[in-house]
PDB file of N, CA and C in Angstrom:
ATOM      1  N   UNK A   1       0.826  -1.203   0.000  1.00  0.00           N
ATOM      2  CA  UNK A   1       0.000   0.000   0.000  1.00  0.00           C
ATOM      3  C   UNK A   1       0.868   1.264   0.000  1.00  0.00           C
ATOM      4  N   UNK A   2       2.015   1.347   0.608  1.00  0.00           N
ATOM      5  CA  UNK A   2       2.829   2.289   0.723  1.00  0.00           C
ATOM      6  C   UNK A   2       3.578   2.593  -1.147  1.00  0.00           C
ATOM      7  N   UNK A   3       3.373   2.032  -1.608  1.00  0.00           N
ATOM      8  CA  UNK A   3       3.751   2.323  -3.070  1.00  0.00           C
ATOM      9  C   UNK A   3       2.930   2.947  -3.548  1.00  0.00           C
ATOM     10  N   UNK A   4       1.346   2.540  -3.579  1.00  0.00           N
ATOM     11  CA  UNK A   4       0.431   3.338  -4.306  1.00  0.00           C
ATOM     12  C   UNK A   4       0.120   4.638  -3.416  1.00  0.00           C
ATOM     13  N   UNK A   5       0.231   4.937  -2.334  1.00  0.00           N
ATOM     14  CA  UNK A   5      -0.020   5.917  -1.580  1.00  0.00           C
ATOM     15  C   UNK A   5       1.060   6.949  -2.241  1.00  0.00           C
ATOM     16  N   UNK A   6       2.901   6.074  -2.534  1.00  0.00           N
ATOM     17  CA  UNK A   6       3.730   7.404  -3.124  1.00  0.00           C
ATOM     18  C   UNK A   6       3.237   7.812  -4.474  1.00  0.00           C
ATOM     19  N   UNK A   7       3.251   6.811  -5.240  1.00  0.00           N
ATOM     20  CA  UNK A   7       3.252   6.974  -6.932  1.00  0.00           C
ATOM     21  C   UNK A   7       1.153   7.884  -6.314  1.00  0.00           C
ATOM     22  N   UNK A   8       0.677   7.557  -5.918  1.00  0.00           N
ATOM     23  CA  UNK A   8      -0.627   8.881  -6.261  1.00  0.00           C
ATOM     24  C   UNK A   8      -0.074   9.894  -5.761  1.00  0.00           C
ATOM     25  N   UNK A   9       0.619  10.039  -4.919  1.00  0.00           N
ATOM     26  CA  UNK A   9       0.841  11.283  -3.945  1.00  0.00           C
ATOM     27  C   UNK A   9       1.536  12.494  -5.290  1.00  0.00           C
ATOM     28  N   UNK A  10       2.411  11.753  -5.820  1.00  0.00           N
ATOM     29  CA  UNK A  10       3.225  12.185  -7.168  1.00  0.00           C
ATOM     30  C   UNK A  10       2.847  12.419  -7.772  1.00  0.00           C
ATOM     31  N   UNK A  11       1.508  11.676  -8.565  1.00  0.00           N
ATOM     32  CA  UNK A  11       1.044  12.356  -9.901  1.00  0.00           C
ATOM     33  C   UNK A  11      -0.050  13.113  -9.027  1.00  0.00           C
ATOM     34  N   UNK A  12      -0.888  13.004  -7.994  1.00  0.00           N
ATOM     35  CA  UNK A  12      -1.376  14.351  -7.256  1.00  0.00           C
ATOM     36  C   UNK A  12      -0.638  15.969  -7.243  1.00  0.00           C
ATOM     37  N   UNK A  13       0.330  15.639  -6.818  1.00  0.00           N
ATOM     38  CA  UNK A  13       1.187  16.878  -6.689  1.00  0.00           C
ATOM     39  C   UNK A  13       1.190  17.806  -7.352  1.00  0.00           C
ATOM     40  N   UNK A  14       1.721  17.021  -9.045  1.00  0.00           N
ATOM     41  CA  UNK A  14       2.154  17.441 -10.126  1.00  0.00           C
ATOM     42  C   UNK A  14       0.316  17.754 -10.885  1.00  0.00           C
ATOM     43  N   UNK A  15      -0.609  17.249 -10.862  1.00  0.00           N
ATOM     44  CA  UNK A  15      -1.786  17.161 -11.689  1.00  0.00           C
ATOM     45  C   UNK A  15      -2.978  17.272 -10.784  1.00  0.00           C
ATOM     46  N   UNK A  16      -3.121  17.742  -9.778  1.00  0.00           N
ATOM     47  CA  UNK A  16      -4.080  17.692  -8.937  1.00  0.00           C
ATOM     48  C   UNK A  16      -5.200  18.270  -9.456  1.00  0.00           C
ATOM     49  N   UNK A  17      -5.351  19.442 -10.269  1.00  0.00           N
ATOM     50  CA  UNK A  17      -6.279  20.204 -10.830  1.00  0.00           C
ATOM     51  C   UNK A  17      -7.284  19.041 -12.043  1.00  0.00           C
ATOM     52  N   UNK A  18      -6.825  18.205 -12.196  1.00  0.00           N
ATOM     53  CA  UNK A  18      -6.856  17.586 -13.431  1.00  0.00           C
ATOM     54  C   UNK A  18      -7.973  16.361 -13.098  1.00  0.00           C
ATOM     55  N   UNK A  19      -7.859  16.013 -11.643  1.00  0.00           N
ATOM     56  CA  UNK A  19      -8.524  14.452 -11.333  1.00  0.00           C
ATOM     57  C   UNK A  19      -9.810  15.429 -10.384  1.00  0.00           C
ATOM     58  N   UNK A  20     -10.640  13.922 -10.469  1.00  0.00           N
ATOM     59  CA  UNK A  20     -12.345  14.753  -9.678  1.00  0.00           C
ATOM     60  C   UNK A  20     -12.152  13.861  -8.559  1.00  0.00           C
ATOM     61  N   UNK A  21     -13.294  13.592  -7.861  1.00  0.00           N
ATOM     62  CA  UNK A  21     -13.936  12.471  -7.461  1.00  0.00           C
ATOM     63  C   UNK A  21     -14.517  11.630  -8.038  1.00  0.00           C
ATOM     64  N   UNK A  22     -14.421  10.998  -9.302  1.00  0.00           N
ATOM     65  CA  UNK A  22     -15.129  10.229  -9.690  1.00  0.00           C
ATOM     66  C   UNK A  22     -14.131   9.168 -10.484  1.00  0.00           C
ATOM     67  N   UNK A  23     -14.221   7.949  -9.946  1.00  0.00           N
ATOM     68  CA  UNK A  23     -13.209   7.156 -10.104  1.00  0.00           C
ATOM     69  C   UNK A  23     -13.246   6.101 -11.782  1.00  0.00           C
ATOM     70  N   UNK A  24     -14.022   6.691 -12.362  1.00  0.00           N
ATOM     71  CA  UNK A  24     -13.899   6.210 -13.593  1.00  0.00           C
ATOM     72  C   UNK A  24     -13.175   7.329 -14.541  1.00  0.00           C
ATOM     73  N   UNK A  25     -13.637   8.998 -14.213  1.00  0.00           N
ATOM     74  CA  UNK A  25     -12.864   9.660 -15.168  1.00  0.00           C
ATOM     75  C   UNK A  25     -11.119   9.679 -14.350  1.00  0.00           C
ATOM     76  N   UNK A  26     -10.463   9.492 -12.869  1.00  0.00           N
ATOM     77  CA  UNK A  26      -9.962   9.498 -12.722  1.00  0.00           C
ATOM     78  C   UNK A  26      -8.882   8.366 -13.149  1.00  0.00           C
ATOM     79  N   UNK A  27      -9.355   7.266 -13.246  1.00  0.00           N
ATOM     80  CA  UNK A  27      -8.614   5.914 -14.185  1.00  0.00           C
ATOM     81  C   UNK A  27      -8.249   6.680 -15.615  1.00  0.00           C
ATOM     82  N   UNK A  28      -8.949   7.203 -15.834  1.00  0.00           N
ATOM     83  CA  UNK A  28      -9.221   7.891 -17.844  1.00  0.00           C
ATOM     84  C   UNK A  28      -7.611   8.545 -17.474  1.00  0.00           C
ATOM     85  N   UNK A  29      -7.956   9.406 -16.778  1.00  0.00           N
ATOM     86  CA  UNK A  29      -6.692  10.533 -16.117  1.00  0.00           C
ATOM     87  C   UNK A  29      -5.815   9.884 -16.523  1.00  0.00           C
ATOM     88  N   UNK A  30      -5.071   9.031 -14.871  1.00  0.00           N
ATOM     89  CA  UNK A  30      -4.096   8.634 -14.862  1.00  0.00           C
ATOM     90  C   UNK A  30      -3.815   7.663 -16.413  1.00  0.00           C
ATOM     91  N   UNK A  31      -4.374   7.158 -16.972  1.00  0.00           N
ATOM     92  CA  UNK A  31      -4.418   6.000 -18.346  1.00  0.00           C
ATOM     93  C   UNK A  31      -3.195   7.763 -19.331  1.00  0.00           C
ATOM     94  N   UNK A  32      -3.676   9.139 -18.548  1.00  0.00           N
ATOM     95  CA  UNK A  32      -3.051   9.931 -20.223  1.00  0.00           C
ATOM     96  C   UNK A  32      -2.010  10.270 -19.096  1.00  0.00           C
ATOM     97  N   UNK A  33      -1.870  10.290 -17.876  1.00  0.00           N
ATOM     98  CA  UNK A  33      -0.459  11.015 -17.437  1.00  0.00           C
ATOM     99  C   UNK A  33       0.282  10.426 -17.258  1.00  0.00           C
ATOM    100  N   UNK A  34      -0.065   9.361 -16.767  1.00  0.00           N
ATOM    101  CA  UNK A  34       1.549   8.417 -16.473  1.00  0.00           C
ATOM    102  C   UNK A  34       0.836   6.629 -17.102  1.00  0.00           C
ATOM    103  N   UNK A  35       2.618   6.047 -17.230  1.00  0.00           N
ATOM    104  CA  UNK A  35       2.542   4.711 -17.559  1.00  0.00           C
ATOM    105  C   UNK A  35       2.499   3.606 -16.503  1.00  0.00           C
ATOM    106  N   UNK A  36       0.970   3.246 -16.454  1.00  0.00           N
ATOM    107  CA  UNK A  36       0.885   2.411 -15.668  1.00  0.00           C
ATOM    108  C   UNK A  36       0.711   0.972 -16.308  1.00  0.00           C
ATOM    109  N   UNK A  37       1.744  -0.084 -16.465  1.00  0.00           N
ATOM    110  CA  UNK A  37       1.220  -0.863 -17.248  1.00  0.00           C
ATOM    111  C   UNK A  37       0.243  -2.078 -16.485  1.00  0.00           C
ATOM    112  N   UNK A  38       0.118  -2.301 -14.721  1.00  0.00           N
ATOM    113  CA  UNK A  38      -0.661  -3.138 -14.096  1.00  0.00           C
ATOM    114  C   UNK A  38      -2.214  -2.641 -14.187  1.00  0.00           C
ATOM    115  N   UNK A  39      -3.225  -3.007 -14.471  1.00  0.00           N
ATOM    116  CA  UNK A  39      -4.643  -2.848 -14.568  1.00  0.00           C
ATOM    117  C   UNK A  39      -5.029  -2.503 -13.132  1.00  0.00           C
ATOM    118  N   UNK A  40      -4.183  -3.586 -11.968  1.00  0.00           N
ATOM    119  CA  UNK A  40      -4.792  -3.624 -10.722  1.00  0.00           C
ATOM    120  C   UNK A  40      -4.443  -2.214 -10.101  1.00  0.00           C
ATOM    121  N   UNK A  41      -2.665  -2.137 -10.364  1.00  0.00           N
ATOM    122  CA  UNK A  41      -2.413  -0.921  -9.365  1.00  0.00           C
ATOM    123  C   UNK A  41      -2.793   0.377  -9.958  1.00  0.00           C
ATOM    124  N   UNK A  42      -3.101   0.335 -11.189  1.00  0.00           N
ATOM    125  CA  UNK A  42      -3.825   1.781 -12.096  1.00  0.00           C
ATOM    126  C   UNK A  42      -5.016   1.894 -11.485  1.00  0.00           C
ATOM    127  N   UNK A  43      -5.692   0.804 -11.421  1.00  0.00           N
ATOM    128  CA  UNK A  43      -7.412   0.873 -10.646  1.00  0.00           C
ATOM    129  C   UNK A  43      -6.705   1.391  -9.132  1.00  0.00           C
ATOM    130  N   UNK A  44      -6.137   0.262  -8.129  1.00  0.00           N
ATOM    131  CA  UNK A  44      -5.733   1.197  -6.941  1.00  0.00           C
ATOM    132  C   UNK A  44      -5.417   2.220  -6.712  1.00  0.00           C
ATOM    133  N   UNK A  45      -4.233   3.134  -7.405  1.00  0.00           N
ATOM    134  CA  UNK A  45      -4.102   4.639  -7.734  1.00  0.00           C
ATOM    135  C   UNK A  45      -5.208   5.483  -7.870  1.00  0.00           C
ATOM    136  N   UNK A  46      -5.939   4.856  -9.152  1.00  0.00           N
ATOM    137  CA  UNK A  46      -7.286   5.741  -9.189  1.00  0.00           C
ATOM    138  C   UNK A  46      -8.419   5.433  -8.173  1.00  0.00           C
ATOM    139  N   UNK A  47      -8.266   4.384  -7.227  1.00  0.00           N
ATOM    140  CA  UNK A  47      -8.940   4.609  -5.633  1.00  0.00           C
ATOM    141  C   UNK A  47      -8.644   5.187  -4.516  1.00  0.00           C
ATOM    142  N   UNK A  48      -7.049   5.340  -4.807  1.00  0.00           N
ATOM    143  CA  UNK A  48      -6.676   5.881  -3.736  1.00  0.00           C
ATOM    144  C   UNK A  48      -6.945   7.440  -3.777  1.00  0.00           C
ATOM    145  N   UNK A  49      -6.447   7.880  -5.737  1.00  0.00           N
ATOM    146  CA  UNK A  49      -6.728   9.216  -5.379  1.00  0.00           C
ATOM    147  C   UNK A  49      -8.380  10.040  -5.318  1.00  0.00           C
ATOM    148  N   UNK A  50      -8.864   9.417  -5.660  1.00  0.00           N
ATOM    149  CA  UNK A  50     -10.671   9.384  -5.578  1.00  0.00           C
ATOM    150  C   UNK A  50     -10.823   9.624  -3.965  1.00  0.00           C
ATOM    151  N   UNK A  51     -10.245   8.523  -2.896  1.00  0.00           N
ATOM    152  CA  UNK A  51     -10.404   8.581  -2.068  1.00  0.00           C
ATOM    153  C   UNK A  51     -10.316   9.922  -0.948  1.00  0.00           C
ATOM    154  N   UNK A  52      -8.801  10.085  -1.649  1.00  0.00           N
ATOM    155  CA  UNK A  52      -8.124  11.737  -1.219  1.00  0.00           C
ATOM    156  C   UNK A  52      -9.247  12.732  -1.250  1.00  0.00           C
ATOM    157  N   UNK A  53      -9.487  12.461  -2.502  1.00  0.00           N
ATOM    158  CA  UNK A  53     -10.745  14.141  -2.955  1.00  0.00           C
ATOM    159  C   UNK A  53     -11.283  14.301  -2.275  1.00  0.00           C
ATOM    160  N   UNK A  54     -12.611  13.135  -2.518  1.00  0.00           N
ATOM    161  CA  UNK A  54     -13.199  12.686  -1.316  1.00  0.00           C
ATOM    162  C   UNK A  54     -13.219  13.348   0.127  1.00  0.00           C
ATOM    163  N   UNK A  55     -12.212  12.770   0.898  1.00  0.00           N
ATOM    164  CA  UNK A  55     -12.145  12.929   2.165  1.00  0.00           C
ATOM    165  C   UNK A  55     -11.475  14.478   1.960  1.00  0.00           C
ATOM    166  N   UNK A  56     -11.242  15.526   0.925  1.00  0.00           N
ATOM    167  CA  UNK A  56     -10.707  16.712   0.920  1.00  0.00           C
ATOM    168  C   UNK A  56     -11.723  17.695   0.771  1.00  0.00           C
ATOM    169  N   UNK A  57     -12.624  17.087   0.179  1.00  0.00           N
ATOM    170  CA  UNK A  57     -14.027  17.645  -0.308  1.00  0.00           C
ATOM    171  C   UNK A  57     -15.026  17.788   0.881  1.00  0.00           C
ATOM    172  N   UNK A  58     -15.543  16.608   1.211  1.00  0.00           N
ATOM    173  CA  UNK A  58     -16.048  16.681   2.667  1.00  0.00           C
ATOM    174  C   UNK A  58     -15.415  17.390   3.778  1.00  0.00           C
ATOM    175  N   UNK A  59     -14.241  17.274   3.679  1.00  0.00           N
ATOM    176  CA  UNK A  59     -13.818  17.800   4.920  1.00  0.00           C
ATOM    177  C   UNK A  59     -13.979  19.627   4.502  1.00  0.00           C
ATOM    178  N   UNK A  60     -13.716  19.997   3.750  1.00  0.00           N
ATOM    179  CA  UNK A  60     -13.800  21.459   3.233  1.00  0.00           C
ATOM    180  C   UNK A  60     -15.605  21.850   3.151  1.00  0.00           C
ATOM    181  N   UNK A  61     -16.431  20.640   2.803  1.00  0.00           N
ATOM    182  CA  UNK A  61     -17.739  21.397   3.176  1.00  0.00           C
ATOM    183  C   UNK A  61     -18.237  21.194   4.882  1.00  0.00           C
ATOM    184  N   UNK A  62     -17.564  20.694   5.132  1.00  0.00           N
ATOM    185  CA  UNK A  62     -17.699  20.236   6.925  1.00  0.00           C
ATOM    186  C   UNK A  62     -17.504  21.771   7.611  1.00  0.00           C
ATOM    187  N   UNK A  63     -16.170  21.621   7.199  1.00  0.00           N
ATOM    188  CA  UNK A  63     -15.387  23.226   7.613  1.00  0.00           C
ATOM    189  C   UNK A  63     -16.411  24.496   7.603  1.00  0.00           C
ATOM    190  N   UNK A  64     -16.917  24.617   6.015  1.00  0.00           N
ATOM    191  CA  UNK A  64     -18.151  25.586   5.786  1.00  0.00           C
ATOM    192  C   UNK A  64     -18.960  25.884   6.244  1.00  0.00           C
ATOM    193  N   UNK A  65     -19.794  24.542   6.173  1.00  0.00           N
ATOM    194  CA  UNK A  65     -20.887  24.355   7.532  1.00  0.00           C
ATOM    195  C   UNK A  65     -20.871  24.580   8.828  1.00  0.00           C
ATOM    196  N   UNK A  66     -19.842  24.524   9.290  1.00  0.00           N
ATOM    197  CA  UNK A  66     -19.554  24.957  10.948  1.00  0.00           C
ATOM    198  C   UNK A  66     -19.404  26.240  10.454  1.00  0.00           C
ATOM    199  N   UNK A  67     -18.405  26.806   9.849  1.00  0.00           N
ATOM    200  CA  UNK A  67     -18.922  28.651   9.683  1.00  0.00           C
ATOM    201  C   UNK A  67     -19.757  28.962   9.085  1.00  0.00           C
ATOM    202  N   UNK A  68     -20.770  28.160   8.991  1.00  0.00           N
ATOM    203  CA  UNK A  68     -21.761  29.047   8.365  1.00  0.00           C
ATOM    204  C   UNK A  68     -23.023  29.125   9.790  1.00  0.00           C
ATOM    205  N   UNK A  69     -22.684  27.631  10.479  1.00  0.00           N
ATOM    206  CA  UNK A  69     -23.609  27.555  11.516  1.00  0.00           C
ATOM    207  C   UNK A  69     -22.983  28.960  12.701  1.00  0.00           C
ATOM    208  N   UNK A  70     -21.761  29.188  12.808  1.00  0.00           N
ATOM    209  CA  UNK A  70     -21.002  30.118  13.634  1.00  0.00           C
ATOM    210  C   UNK A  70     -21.553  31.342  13.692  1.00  0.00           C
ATOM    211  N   UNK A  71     -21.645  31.563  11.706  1.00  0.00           N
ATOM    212  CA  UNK A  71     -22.366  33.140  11.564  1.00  0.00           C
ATOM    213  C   UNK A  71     -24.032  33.207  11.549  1.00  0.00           C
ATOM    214  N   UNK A  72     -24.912  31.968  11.497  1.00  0.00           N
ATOM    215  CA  UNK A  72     -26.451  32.208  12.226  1.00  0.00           C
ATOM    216  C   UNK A  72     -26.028  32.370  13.896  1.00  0.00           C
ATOM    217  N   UNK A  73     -25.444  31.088  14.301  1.00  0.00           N
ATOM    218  CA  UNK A  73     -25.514  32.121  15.733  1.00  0.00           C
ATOM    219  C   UNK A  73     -25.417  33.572  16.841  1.00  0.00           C
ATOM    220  N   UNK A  74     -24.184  34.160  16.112  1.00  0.00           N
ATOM    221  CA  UNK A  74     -23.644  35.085  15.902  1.00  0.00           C
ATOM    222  C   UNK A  74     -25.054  36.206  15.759  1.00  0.00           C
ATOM    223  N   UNK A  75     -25.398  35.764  14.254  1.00  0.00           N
ATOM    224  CA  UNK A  75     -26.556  37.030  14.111  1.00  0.00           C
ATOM    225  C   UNK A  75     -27.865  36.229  14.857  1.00  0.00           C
ATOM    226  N   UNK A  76     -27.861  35.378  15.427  1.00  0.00           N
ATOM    227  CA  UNK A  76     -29.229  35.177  16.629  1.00  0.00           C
ATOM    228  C   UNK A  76     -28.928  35.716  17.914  1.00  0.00           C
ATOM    229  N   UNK A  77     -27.889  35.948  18.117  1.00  0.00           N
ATOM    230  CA  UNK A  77     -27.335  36.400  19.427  1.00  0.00           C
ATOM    231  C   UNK A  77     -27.091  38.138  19.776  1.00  0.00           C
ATOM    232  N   UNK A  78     -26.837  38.295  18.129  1.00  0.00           N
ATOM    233  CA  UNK A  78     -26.817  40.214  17.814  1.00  0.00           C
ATOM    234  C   UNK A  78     -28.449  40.351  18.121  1.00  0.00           C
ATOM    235  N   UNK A  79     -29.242  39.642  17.326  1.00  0.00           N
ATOM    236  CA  UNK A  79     -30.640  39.808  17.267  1.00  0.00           C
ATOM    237  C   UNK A  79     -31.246  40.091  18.392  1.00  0.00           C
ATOM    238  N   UNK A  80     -31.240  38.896  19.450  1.00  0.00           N
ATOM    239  CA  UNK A  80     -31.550  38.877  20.793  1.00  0.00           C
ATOM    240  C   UNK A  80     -31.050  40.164  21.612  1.00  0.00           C
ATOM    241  N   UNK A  81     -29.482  40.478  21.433  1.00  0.00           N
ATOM    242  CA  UNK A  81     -28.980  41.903  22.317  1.00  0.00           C
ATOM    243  C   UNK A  81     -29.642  42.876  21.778  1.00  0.00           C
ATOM    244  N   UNK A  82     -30.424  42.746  20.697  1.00  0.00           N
ATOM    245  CA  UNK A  82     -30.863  44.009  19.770  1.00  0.00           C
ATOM    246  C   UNK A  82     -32.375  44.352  20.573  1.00  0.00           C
ATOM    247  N   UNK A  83     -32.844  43.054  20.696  1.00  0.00           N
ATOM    248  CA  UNK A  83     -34.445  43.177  20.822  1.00  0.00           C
ATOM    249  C   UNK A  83     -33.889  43.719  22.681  1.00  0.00           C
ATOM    250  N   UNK A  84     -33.546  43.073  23.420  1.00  0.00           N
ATOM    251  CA  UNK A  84     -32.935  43.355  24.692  1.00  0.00           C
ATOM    252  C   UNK A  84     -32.779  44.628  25.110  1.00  0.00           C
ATOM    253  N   UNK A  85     -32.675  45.153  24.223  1.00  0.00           N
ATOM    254  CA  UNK A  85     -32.111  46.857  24.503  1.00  0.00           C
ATOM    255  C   UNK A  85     -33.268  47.722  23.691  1.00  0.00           C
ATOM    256  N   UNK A  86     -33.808  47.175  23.213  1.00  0.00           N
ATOM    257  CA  UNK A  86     -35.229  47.687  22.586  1.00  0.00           C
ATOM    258  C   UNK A  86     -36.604  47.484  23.774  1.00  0.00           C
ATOM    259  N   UNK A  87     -36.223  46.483  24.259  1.00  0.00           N
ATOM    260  CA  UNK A  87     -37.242  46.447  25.518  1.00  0.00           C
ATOM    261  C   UNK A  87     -36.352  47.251  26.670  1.00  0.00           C
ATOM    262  N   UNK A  88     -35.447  47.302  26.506  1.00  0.00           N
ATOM    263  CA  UNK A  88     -35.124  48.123  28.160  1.00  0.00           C
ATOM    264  C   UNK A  88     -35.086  49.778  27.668  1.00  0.00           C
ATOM    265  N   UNK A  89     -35.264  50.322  26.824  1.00  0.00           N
ATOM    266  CA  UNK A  89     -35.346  51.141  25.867  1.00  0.00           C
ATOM    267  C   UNK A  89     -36.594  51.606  26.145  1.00  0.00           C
ATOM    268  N   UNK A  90     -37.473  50.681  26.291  1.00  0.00           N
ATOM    269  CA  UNK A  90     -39.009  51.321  25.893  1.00  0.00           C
ATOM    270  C   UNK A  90     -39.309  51.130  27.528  1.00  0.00           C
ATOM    271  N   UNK A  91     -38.686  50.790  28.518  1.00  0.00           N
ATOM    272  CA  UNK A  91     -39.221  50.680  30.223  1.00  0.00           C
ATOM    273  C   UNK A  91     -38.215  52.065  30.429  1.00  0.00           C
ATOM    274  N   UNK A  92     -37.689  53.108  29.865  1.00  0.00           N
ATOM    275  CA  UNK A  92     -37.144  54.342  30.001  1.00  0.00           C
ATOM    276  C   UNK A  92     -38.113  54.982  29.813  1.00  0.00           C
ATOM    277  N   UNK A  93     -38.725  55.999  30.718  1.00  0.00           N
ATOM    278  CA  UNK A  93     -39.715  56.772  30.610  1.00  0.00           C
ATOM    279  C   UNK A  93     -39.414  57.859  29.196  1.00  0.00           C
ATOM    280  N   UNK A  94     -40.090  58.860  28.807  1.00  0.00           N
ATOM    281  CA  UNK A  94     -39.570  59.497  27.360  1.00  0.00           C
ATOM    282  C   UNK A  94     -39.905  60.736  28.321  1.00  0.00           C
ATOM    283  N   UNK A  95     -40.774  61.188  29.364  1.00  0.00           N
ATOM    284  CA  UNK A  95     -40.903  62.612  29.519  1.00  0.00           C
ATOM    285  C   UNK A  95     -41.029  62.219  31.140  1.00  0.00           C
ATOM    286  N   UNK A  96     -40.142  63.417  31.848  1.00  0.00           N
ATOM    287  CA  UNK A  96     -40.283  63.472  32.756  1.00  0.00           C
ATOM    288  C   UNK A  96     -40.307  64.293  33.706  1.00  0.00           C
ATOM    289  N   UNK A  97     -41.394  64.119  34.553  1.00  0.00           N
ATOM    290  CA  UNK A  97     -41.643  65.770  34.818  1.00  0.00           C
ATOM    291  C   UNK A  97     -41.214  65.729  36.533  1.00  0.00           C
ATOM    292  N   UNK A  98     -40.626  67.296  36.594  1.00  0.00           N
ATOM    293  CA  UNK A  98     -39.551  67.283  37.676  1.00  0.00           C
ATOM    294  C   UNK A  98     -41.196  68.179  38.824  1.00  0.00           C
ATOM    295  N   UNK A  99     -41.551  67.680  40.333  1.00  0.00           N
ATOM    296  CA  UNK A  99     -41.943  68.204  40.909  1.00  0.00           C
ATOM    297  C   UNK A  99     -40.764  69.371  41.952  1.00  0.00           C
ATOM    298  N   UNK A 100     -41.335  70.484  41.592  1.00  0.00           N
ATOM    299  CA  UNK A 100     -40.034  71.241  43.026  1.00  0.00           C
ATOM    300  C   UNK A 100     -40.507  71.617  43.974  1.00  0.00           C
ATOM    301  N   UNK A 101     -41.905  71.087  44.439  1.00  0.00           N
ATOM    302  CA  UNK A 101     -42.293  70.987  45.624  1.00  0.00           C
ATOM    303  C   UNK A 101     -43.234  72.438  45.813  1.00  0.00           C
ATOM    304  N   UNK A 102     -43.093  73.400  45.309  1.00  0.00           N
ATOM    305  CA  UNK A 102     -43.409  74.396  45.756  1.00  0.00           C
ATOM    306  C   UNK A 102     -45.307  74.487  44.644  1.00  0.00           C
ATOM    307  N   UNK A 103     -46.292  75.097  45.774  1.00  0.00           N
ATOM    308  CA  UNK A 103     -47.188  75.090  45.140  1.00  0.00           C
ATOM    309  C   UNK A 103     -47.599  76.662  44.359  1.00  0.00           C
ATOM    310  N   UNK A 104     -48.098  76.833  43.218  1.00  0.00           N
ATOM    311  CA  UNK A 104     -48.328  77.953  42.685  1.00  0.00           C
ATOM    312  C   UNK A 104     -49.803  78.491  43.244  1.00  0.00           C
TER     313      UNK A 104
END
């Protein structure tokens, strides 16, 4: 396994832009960049690097999703301090009238 992990890591490096997730056009791939003459370890290569994407892909919409869940909380929490100060806002009297004790 440590062979196909280097030889993908290599033509990854060099061609990364080039392969998807999808392990039939990625066989196509590797079949035009490099000479693989075993059927088996060309199919393994093109599982292993499928696999990579994969787990590069998910992990990058994982990532997203937690900041995206970060910034609803964020603005539920602005929201709440907003309404908060809009009610303590409106228990502030608006006019207030000063008695000075003295009668006219």
């Amino acid at each position: 396994m440590d062979r196909i992990k280097r030889l993908s890591m290599q033509v990854l490096d060099q061609h990364k832009n080039k392969f998807s997730v999808d392990f039939a056009d990625n066989k196509k791939i590797l079949d035009q960049l490099a000479v693989v003459r075993s059927k088996g370890l060309k199919n393994e290569m093109a599982g292993y690097i499928t696999k990579l994407l994969k787990r590069e892909k998910d992990y990058l919409l994982s990532k997203e999703s937690r900041v995206r869940e970060d910034v609803e909380i964020n603005e539920d929490e602005m929201e709440q301090d907003s309404e908060q100060q809009d009610t303590e806002e409106s228990e502030i009297p608006q006019e207030i009238t000063i008695d000075s004790g003295e009668e006219s």
